[in-house]
Protein backbone atom coordinates (compact mmCIF):
# COMPACT_ATOMS: atom_id res chain seq x y z
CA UNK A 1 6.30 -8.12 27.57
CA UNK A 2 9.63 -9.24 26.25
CA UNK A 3 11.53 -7.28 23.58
CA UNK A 4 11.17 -10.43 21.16
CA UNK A 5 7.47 -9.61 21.58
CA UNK A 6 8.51 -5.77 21.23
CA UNK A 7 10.39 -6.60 18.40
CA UNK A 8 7.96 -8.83 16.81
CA UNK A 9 5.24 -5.41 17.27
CA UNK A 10 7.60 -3.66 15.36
CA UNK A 11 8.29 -5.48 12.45
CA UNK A 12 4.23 -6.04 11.97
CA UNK A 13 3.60 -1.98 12.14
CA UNK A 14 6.52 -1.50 9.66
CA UNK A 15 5.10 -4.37 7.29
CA UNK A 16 1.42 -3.21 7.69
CA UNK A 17 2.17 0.35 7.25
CA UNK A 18 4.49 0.22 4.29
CA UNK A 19 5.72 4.03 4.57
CA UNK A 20 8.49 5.35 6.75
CA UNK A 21 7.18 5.35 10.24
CA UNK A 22 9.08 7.59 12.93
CA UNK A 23 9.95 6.47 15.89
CA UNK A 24 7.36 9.15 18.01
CA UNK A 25 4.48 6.84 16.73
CA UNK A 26 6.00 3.55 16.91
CA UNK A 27 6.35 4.55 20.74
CA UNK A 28 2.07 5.91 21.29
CA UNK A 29 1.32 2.77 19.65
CA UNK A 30 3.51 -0.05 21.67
CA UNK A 31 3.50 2.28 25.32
CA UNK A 32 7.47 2.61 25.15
CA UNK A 33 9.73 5.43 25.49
CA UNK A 34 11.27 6.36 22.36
CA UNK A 35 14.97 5.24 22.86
CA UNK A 36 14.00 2.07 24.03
CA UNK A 37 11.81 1.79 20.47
CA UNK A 38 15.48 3.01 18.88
CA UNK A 39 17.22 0.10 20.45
CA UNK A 40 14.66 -2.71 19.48
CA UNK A 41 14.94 -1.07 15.82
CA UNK A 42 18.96 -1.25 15.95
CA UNK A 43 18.74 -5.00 16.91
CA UNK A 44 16.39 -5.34 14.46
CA UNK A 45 18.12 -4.29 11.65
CA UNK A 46 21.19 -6.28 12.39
CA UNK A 47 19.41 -9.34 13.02
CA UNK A 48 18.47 -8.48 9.36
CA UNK A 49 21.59 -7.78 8.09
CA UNK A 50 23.59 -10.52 9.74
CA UNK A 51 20.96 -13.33 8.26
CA UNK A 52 21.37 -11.81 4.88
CA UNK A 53 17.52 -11.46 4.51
CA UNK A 54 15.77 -10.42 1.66
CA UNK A 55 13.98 -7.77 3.74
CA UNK A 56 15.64 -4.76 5.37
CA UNK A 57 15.37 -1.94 7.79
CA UNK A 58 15.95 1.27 6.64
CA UNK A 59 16.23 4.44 8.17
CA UNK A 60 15.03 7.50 5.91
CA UNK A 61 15.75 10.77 7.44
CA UNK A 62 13.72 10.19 10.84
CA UNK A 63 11.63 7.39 10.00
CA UNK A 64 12.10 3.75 9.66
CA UNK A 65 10.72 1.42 6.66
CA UNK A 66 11.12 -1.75 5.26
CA UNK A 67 12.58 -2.22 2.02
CA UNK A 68 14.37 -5.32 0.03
CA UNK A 69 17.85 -5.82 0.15
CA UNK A 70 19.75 -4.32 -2.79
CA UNK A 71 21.47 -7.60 -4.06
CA UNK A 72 18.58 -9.40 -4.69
CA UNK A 73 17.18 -6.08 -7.22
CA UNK A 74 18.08 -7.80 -10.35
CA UNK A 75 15.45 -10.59 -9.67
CA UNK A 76 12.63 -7.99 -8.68
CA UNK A 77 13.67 -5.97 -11.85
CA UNK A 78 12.33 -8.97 -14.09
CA UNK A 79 9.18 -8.23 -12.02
CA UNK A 80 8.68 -4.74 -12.88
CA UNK A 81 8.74 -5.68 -16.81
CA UNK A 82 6.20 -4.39 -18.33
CA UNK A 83 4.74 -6.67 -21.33
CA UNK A 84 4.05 -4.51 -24.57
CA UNK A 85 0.31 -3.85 -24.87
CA UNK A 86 -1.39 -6.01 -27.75
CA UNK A 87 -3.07 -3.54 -30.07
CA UNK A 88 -5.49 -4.36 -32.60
CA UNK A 89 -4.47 -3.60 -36.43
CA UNK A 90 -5.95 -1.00 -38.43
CA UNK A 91 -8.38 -3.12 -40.37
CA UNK A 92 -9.78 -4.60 -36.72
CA UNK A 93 -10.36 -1.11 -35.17
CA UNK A 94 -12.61 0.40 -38.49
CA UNK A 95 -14.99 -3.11 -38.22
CA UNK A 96 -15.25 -2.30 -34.45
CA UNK A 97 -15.88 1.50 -35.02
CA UNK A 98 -18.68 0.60 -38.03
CA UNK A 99 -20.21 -2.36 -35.84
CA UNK A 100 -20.36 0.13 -32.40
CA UNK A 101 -21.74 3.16 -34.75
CA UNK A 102 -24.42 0.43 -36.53
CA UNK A 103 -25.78 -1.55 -33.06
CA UNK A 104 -28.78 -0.05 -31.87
CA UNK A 105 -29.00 2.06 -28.82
């Protein structure tokens, strides 16, 4: 295999798994020695970095993990909103409380 097919193996278990993933399994799972797994994720990251993706490699402590690229946080931010919850008045909740104690079991 090539490393762009390496490479390619890499991204997909970092995607798929979604938590930091050390290096140690990364290398039981593709059959390569660990440094050669550290290399592939170096190239990786700067292929990344240099394209000015919206997706990133990050190392945390040992581990590797994909997250989104800092700049563009302002844009997932409006994501994260959360809409204020629609109650219903006061008036609504006592009909709903006499017409659940009245129905029949």
């Amino acid at each position: 295999m090539k490393d762009k097919q390496f490479k390619s193996i890499i991204e997909s278990l970092l995607f798929y798994w979604g938590e930091p993933l050390d290096i140690k399994s990364i290398s039981e799972i593709i059959g390569l020695n660990e440094n050669k797994i550290l290399n592939l994720i170096n190239e990786l990251k700067g292929e990344f970095e240099s394209a000015q993706r919206g997706i990133q490699i990050k190392k945390i402590g040992k581990k590797y993990q994909f997250v989104t690229s800092p700049l563009n946080y302002k844009y997932i931010e409006q994501l994260l909103v959360v809409e204020d919850e629609k109650s219903l008045s006061d008036s609504a909740m006592e009909t709903l409380s006499i017409i659940a104690y009245k129905q029949p079991v």
